[in-house]
C-alpha atoms as a PDB file:
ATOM      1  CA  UNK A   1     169.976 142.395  -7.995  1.00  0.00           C
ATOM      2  CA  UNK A   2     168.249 139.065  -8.041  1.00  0.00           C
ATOM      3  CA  UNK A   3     169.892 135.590  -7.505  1.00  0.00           C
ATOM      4  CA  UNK A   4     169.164 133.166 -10.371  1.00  0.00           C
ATOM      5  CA  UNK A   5     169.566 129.438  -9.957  1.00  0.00           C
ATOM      6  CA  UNK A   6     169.563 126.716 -12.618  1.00  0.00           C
ATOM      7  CA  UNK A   7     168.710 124.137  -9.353  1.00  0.00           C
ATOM      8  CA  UNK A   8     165.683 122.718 -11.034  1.00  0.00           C
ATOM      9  CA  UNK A   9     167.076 122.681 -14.481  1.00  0.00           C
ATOM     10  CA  UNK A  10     170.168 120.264 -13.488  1.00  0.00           C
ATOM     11  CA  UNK A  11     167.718 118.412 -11.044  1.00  0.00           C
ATOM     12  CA  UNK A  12     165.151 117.756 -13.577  1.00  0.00           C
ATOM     13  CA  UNK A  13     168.212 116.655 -15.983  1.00  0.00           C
ATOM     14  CA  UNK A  14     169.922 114.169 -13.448  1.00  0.00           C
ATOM     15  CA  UNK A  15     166.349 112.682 -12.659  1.00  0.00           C
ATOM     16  CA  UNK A  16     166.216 113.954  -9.274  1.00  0.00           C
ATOM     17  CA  UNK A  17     163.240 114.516  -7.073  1.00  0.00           C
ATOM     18  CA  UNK A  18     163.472 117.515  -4.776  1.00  0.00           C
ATOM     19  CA  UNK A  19     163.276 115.402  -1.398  1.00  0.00           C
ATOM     20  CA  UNK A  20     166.426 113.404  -3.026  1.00  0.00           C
ATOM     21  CA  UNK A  21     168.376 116.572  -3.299  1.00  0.00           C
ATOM     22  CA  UNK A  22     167.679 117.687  -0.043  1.00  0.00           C
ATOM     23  CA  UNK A  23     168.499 114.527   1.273  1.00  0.00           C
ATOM     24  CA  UNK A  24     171.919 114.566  -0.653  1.00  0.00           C
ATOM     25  CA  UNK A  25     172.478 117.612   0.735  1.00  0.00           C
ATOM     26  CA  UNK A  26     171.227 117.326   3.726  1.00  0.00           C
ATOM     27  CA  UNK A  27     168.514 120.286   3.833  1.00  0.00           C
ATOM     28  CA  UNK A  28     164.633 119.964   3.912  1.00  0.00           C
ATOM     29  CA  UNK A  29     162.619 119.791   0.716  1.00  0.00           C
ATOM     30  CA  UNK A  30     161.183 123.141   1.197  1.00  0.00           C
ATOM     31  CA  UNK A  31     164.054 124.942   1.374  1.00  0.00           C
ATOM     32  CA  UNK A  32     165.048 123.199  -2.377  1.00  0.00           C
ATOM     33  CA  UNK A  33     161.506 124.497  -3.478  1.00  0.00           C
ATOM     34  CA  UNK A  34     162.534 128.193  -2.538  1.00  0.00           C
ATOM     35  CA  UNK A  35     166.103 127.851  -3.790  1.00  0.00           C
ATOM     36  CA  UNK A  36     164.143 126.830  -7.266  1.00  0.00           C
ATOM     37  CA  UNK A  37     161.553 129.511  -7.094  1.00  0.00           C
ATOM     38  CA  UNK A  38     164.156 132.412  -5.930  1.00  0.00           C
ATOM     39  CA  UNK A  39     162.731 133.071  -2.569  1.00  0.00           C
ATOM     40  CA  UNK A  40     165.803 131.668  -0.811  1.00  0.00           C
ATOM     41  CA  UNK A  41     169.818 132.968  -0.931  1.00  0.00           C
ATOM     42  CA  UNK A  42     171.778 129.430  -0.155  1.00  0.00           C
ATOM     43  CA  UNK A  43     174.781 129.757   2.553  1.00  0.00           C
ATOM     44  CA  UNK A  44     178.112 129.648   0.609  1.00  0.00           C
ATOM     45  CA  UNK A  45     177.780 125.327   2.105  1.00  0.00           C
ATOM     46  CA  UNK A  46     174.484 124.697   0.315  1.00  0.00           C
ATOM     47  CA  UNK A  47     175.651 126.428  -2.211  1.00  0.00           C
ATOM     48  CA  UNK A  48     178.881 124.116  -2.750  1.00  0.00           C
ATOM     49  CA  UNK A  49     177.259 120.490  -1.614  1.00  0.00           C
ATOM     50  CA  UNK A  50     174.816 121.405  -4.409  1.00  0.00           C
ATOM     51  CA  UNK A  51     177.473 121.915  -6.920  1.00  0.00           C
ATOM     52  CA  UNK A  52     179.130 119.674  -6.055  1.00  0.00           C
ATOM     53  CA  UNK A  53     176.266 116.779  -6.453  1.00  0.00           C
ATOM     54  CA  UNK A  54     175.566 117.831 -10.309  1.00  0.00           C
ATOM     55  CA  UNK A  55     179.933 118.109 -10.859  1.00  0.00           C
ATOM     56  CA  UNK A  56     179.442 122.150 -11.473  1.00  0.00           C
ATOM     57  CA  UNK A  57     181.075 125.712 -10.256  1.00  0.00           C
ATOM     58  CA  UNK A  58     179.013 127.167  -7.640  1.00  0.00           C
ATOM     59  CA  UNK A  59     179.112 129.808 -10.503  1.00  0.00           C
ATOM     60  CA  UNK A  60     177.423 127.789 -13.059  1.00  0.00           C
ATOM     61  CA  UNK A  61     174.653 127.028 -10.653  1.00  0.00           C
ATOM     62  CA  UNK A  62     173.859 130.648  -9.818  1.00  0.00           C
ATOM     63  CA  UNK A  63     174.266 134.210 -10.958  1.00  0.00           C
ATOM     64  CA  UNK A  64     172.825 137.838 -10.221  1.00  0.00           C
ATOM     65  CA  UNK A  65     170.701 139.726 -12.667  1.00  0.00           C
ATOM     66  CA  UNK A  66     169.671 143.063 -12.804  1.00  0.00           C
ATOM     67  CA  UNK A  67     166.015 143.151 -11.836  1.00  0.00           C
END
């Protein structure tokens, strides 16, 4: 199963850069990069502080697919 984010799609909406995100969340830029590109699982904390920045369920934010 792969994770699947829609990170970049709410960023990109709310006019974020990805150093503001991971500033807002406190986490490095890179690690928003993977987290957009699916190279990088979140901790169940990144997960929520992200959430919680664009007002959404962690489960709106990310789901598993089949690969």
């Amino acid at each position: 199963m792969a994770l699947k984010t829609k990170i970049k799609q709410y960023r990109e909406e709310a006019g974020y850069k990805q150093s503001e995100l991971a500033e807002m969340v406190g986490a490095r830029r890179e690690t928003i990069v993977h987290l957009e590109s699916g190279k990088y699982n979140p901790s169940l904390k990144l997960a929520m502080d992200i959430a919680k920045v664009f007002h959404k369920s962690v489960e709106e934010l990310f789901e598993f697919e089949d690969e």
